[in-house]
C-alpha atoms as a PDB file:
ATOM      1  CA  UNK A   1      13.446 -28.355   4.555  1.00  0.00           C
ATOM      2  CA  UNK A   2      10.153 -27.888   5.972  1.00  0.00           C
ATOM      3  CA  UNK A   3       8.372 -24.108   5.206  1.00  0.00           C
ATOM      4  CA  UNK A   4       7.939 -21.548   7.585  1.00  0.00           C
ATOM      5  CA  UNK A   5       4.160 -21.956   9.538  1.00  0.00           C
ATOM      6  CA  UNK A   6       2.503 -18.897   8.480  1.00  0.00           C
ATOM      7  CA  UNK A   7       0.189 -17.375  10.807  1.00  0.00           C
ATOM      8  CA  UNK A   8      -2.913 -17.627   8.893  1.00  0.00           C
ATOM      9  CA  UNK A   9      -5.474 -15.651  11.268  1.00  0.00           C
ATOM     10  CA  UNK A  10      -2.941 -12.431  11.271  1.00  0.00           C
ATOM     11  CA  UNK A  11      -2.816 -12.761   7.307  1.00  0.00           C
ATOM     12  CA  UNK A  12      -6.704 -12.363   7.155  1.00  0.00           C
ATOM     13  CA  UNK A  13      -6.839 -10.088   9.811  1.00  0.00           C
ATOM     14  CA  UNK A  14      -4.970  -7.647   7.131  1.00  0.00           C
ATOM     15  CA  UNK A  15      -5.834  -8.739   4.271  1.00  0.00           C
ATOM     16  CA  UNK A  16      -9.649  -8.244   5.642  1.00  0.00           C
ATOM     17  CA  UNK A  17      -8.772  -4.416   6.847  1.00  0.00           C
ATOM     18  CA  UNK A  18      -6.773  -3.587   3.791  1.00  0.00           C
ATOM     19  CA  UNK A  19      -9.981  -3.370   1.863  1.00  0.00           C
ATOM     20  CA  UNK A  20     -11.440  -1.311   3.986  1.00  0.00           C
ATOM     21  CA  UNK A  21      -8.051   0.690   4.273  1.00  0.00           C
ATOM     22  CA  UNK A  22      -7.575   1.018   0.676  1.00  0.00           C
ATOM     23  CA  UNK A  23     -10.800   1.297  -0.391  1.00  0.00           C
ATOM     24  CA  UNK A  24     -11.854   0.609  -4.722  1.00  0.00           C
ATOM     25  CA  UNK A  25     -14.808   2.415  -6.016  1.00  0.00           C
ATOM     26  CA  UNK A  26     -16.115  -0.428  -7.086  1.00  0.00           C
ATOM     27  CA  UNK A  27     -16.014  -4.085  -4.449  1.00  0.00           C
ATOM     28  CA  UNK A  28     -17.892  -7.282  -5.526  1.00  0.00           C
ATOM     29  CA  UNK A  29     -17.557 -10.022  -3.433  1.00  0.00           C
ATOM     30  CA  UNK A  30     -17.845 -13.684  -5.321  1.00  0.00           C
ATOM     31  CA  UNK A  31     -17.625 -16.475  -3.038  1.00  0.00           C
ATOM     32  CA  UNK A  32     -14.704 -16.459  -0.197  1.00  0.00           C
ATOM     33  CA  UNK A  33     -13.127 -13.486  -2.806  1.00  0.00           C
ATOM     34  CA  UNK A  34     -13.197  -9.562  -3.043  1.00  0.00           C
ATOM     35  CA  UNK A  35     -13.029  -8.377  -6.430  1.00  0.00           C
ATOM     36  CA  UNK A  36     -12.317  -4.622  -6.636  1.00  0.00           C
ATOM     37  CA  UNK A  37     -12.371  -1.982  -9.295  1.00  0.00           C
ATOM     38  CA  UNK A  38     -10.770   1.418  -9.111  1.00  0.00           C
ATOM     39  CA  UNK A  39      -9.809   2.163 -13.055  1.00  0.00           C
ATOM     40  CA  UNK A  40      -6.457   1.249 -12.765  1.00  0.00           C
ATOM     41  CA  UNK A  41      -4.706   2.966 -10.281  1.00  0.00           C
ATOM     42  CA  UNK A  42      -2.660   0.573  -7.860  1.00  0.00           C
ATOM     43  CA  UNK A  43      -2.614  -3.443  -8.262  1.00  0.00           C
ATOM     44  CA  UNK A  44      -3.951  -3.970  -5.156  1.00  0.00           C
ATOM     45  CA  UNK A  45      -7.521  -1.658  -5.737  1.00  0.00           C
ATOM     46  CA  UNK A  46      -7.737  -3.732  -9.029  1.00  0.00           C
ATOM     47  CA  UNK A  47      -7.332  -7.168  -7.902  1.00  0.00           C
ATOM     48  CA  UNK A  48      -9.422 -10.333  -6.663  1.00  0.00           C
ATOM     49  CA  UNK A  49      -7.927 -11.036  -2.934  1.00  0.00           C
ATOM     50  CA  UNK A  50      -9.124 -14.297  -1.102  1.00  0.00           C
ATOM     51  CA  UNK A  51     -10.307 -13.284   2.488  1.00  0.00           C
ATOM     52  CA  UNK A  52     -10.569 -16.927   4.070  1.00  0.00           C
ATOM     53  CA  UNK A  53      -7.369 -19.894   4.248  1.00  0.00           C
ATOM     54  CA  UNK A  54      -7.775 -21.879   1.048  1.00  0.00           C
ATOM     55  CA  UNK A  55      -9.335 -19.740  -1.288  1.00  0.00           C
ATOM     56  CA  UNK A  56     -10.289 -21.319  -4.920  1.00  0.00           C
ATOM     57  CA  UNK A  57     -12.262 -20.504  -7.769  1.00  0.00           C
ATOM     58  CA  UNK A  58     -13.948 -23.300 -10.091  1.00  0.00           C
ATOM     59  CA  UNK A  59     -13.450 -22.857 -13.614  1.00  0.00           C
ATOM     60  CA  UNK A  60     -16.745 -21.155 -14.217  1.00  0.00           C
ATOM     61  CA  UNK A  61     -16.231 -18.468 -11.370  1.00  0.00           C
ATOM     62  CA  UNK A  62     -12.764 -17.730 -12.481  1.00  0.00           C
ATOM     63  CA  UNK A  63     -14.377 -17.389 -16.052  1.00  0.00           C
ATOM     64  CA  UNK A  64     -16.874 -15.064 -14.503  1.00  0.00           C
ATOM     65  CA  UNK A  65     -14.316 -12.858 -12.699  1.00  0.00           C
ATOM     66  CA  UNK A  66     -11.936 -12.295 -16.018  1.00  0.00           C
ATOM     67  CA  UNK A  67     -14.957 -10.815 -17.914  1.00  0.00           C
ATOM     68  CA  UNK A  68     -15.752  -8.580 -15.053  1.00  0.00           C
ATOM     69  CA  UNK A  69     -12.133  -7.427 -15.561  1.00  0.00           C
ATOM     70  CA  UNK A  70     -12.113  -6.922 -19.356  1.00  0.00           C
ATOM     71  CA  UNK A  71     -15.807  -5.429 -19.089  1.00  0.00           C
ATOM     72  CA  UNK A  72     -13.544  -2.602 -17.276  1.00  0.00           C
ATOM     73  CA  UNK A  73     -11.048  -2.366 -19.898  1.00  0.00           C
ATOM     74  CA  UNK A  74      -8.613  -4.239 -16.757  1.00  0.00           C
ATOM     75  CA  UNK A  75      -6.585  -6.526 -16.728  1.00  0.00           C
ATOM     76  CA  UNK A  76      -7.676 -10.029 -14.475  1.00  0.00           C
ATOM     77  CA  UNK A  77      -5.519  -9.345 -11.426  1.00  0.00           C
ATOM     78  CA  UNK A  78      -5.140 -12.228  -8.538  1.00  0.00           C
ATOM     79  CA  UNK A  79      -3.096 -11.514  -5.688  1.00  0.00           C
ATOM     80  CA  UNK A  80      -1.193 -14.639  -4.223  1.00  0.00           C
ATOM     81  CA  UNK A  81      -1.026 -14.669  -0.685  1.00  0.00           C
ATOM     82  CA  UNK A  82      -1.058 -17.406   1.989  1.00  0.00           C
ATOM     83  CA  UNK A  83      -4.852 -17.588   1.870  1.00  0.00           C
ATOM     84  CA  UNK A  84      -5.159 -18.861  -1.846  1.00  0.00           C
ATOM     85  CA  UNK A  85      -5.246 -22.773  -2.067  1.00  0.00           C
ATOM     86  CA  UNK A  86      -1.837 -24.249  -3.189  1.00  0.00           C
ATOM     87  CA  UNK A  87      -3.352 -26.082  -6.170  1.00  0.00           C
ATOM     88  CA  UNK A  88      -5.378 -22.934  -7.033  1.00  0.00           C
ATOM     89  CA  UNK A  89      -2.251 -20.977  -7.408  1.00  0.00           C
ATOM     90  CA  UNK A  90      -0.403 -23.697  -9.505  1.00  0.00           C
ATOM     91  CA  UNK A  91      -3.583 -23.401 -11.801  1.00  0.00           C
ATOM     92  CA  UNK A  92      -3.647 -19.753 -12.246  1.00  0.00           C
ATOM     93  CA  UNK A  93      -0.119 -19.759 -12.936  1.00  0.00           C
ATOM     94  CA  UNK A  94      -0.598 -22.865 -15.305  1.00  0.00           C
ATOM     95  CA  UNK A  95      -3.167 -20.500 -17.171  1.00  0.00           C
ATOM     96  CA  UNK A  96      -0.784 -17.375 -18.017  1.00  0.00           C
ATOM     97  CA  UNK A  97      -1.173 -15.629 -14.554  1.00  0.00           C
ATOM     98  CA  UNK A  98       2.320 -13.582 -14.550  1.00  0.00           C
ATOM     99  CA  UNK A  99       4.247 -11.786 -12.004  1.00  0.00           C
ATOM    100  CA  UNK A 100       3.449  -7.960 -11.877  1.00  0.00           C
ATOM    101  CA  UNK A 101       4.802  -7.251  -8.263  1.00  0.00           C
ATOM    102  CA  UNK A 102       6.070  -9.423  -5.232  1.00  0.00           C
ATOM    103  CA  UNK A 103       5.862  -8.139  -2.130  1.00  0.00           C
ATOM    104  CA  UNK A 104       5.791  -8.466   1.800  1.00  0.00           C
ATOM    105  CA  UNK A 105       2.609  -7.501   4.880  1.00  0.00           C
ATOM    106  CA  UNK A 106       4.658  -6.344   7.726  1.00  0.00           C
ATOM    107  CA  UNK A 107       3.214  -6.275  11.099  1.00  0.00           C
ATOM    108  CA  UNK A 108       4.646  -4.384  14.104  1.00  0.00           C
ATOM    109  CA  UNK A 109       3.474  -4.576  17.627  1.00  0.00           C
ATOM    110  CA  UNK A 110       2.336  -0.458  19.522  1.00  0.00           C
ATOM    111  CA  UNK A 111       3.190  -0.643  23.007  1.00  0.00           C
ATOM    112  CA  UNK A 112       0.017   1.997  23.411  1.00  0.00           C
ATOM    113  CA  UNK A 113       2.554   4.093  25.446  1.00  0.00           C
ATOM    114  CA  UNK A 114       2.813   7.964  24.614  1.00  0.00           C
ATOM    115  CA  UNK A 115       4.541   8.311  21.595  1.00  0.00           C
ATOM    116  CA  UNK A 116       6.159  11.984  21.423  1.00  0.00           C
ATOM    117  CA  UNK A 117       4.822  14.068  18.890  1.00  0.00           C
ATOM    118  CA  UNK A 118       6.918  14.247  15.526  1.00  0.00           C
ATOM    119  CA  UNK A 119       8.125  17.848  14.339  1.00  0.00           C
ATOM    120  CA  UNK A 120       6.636  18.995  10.878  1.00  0.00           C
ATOM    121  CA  UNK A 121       3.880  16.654  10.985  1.00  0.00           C
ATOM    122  CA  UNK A 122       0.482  17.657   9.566  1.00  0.00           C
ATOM    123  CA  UNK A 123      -2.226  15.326   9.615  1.00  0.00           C
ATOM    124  CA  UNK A 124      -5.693  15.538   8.403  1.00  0.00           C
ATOM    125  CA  UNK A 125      -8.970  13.494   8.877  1.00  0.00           C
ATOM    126  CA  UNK A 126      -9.971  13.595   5.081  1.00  0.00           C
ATOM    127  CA  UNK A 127      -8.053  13.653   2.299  1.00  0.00           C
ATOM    128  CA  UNK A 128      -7.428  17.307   1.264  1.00  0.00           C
ATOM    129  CA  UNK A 129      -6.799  18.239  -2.589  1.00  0.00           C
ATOM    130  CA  UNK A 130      -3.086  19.445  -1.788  1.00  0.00           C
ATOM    131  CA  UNK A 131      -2.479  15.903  -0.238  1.00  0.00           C
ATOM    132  CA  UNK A 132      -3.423  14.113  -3.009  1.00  0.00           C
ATOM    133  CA  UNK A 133      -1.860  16.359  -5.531  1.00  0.00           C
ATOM    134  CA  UNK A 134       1.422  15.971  -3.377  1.00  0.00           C
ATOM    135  CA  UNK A 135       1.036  12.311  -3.869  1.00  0.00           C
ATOM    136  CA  UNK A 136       0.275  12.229  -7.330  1.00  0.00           C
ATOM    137  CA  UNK A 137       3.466  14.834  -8.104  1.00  0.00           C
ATOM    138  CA  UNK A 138       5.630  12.268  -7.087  1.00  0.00           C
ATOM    139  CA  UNK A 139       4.184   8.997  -8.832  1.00  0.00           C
ATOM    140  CA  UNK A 140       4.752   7.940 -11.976  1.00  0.00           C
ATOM    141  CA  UNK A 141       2.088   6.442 -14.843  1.00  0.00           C
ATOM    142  CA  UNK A 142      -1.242   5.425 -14.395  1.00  0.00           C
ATOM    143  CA  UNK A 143      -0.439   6.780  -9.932  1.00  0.00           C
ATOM    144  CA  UNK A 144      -0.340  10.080 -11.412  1.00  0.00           C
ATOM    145  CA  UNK A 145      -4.336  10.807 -12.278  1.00  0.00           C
ATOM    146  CA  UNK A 146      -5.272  12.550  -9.028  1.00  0.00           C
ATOM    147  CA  UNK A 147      -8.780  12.045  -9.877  1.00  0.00           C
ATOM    148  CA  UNK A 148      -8.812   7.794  -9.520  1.00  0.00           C
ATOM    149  CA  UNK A 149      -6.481   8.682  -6.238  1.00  0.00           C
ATOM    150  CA  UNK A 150      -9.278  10.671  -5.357  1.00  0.00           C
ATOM    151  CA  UNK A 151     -11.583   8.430  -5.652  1.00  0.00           C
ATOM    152  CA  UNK A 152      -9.799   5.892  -3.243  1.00  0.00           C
ATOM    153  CA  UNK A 153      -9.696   7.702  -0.462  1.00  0.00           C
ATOM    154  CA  UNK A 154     -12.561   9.586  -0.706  1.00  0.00           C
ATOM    155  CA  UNK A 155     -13.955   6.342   0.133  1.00  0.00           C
ATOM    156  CA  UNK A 156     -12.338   5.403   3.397  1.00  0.00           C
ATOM    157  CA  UNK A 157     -15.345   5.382   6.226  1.00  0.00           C
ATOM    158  CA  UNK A 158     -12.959   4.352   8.831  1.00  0.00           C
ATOM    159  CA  UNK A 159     -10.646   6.855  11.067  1.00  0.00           C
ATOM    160  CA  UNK A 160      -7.882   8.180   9.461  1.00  0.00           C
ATOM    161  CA  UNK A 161      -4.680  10.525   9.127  1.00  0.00           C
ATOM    162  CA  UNK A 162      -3.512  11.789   6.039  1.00  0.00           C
ATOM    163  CA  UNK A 163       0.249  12.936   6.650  1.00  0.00           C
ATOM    164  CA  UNK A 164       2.395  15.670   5.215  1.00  0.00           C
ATOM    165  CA  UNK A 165       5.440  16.014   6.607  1.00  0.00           C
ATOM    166  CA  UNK A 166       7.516  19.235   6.104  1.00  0.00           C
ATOM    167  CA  UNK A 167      10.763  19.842   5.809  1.00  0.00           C
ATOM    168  CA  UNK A 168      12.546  23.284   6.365  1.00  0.00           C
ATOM    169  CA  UNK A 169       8.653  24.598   5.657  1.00  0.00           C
ATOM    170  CA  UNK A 170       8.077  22.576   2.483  1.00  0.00           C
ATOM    171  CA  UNK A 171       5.955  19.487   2.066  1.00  0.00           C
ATOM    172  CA  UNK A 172       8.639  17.090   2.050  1.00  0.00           C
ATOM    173  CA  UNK A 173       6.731  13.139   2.106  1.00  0.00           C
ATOM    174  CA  UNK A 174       3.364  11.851   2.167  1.00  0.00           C
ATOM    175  CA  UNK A 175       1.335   8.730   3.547  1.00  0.00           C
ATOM    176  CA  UNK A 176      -1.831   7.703   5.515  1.00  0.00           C
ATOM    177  CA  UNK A 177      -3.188   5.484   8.098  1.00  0.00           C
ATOM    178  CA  UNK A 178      -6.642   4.333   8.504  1.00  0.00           C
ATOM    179  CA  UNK A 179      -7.268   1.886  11.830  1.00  0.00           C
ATOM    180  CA  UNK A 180      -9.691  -0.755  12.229  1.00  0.00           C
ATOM    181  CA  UNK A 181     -10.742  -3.167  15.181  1.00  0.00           C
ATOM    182  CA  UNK A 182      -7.213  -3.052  16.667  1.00  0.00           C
ATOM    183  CA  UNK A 183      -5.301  -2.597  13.783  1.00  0.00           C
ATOM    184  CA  UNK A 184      -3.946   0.721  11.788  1.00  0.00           C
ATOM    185  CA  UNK A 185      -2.785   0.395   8.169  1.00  0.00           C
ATOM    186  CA  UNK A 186       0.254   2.141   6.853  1.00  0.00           C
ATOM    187  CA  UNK A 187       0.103   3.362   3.685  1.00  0.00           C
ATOM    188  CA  UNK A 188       1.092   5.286   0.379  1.00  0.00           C
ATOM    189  CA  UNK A 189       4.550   6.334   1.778  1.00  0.00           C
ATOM    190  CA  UNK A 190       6.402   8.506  -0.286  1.00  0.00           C
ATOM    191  CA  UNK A 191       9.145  10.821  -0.053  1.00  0.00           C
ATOM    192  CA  UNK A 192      10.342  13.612  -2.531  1.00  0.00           C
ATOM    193  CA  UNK A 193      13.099  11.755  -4.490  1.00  0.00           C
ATOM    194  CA  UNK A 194      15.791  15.095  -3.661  1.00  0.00           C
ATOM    195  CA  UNK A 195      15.541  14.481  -0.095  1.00  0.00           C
ATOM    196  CA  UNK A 196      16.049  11.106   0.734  1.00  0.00           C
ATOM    197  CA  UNK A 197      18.262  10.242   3.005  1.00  0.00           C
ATOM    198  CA  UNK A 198      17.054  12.571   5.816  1.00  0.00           C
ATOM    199  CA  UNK A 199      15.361  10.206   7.548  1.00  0.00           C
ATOM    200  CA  UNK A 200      12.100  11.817   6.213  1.00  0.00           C
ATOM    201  CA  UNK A 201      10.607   8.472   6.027  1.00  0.00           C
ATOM    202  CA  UNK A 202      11.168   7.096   9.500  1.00  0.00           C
ATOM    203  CA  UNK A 203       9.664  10.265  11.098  1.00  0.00           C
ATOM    204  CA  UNK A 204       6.973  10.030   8.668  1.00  0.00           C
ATOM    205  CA  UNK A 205       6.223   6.218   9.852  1.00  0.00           C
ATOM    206  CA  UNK A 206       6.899   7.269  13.483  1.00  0.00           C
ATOM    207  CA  UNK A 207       4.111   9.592  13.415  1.00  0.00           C
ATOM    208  CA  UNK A 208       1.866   7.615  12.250  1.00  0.00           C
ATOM    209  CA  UNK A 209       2.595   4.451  14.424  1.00  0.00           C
ATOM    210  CA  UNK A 210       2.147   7.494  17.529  1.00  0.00           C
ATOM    211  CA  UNK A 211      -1.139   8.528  15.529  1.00  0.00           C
ATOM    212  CA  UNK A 212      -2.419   4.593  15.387  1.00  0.00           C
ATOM    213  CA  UNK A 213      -1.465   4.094  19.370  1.00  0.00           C
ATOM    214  CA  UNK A 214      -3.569   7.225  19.924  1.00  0.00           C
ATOM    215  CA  UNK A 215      -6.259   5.338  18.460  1.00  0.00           C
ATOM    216  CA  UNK A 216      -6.467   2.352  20.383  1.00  0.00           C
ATOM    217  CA  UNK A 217      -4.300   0.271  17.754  1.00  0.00           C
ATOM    218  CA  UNK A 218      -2.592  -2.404  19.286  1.00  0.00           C
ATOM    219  CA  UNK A 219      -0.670  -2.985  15.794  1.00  0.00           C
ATOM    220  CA  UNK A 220       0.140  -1.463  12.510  1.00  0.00           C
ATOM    221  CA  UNK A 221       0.107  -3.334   9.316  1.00  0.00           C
ATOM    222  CA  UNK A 222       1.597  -2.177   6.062  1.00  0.00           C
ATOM    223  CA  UNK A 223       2.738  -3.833   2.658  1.00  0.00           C
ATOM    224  CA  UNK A 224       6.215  -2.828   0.725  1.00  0.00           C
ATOM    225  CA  UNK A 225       7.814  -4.301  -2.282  1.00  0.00           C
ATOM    226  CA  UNK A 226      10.020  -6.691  -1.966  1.00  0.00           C
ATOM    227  CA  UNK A 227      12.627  -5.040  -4.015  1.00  0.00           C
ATOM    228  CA  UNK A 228      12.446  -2.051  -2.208  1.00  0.00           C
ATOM    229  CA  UNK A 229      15.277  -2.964  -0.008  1.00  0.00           C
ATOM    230  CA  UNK A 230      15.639   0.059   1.596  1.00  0.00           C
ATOM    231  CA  UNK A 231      12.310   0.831   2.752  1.00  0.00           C
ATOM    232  CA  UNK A 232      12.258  -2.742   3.790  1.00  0.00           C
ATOM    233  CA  UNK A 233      14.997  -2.298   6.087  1.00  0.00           C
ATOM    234  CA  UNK A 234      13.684   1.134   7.337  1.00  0.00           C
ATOM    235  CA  UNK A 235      10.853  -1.100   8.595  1.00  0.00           C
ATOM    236  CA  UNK A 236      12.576  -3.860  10.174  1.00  0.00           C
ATOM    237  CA  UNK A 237      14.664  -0.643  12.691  1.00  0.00           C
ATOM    238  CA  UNK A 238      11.165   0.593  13.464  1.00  0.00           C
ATOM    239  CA  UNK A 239       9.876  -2.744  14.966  1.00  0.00           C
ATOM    240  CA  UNK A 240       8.008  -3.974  11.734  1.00  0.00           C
ATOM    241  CA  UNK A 241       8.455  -7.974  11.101  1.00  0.00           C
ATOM    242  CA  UNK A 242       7.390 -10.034   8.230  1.00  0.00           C
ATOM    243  CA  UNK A 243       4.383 -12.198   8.448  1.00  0.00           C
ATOM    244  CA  UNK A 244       4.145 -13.068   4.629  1.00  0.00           C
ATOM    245  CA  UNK A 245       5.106 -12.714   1.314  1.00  0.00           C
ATOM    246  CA  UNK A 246       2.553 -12.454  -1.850  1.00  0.00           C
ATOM    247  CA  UNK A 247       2.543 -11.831  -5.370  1.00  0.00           C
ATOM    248  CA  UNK A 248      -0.081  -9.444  -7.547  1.00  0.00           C
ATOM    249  CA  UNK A 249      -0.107 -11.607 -10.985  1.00  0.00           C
ATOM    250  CA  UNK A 250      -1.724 -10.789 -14.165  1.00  0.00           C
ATOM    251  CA  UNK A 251      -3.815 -12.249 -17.241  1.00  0.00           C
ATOM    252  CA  UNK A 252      -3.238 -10.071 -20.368  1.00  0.00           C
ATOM    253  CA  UNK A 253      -6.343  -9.307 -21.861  1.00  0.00           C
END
């Protein structure tokens, strides 16, 4: 049976604004790739991403990048999506690349309409310290050090909205949007583990989808894992469809 035909311009339109959305202290750019440094925290800040359709790496660049990796104590991270080369993926798998996470880029289409305003919503421009200790509180290993969390968005240079979202007068979930050219990211969505259920989350996402129409967005992006089914479906309800599928794989150092 013949594969879906992935839209390949959409894929690097978010796969080009994700690095500016999620932004790593430290970016190199070798060749068609983005390698990015952030000590750790997230797969996606410490990762080599191709931004053009058929992305490869010789043997001597993909030398090059793994020692940039264990220089950092990392380690080598490759994200497979749609733009790496097919026989580029079969070689970094061939080499010991293994699955860390799989996951999906969702796009949905803003209709730029008014979107009402969504009760217990705070957002900020800048990442305040009680935002990112919110976020942290509810992570879990290396997503706990508020400092390298810090250091991520400290770095976005692109409009944003940092969102709390209260419930009965206590911060209740977290995440943030950043647009670019068109296009608003949605990201680090989390809500406290007690109050699930509330439909927390779909406000949360609401409001920000209202915050990236405000901005001129004509679509919001965001990336879940693919075994978080119920996010996933949350998602699909609020207009979000799936454009492609990728894996973050790792080289033990």
């Amino acid at each position: 049976m013949d594969r879906p035909v992935t839209d390949m311009a959409l894929v690097a339109a978010c796969e080009t604004r994700i690095v500016n959305a999620w932004p790593a202290p430290t970016t190199l750019v070798v060749d068609e790739w983005v390698v990015r440094f952030a000590n750790g925290y997230s797969g996606r800040a410490n990762s080599a991403s191709s931004l053009r359709e058929g992305g490869d790496m010789d043997e001597a660049t993909l030398t090059f990048v793994e020692g940039l990796y264990r220089q950092a104590g990392l380690p080598p991270r490759i994200r497979f999506t749609p733009l790496v080369a097919e026989g580029a993926r079969e070689r970094f798998a061939a080499r010991g690349y293994r699955i860390e996470t799989a996951s999906f880029g969702m796009v949905a289409e803003l209709d730029g309409g008014i979107h009402p305003p969504v009760d217990g919503l705070v957002t900020t421009a800048r990442a305040q310290d009680d935002w990112i200790d919110g976020v942290c509180s509810h992570q879990t290993g290396p997503k706990r050090n508020r400092d390298h969390l810090s250091a991520i968005v400290s770095g976005v240079r692109l409009p944003a909205a940092f969102a709390t979202l209260l419930h009965e007068g206590r911060p209740a979930a977290y995440a943030m949007s950043v647009a670019e050219r068109g296009m608003a990211e949605i990201g680090a969505v989390i809500v406290d583990e007690s109050l699930r259920g509330k439909g927390l989350g779909k406000r949360l996402v609401l409001g920000l989808m209202g915050w990236a129409a405000a901005q001129g967005c004509r679509q919001a992006y965001l990336q879940v894992d693919q075994s978080n089914g119920l996010a996933f479906e949350m998602y699909k309800r609020l207009g979000f469809r799936t454009v492609y599928a990728y894996e973050t794989r790792a080289l033990d150092i």
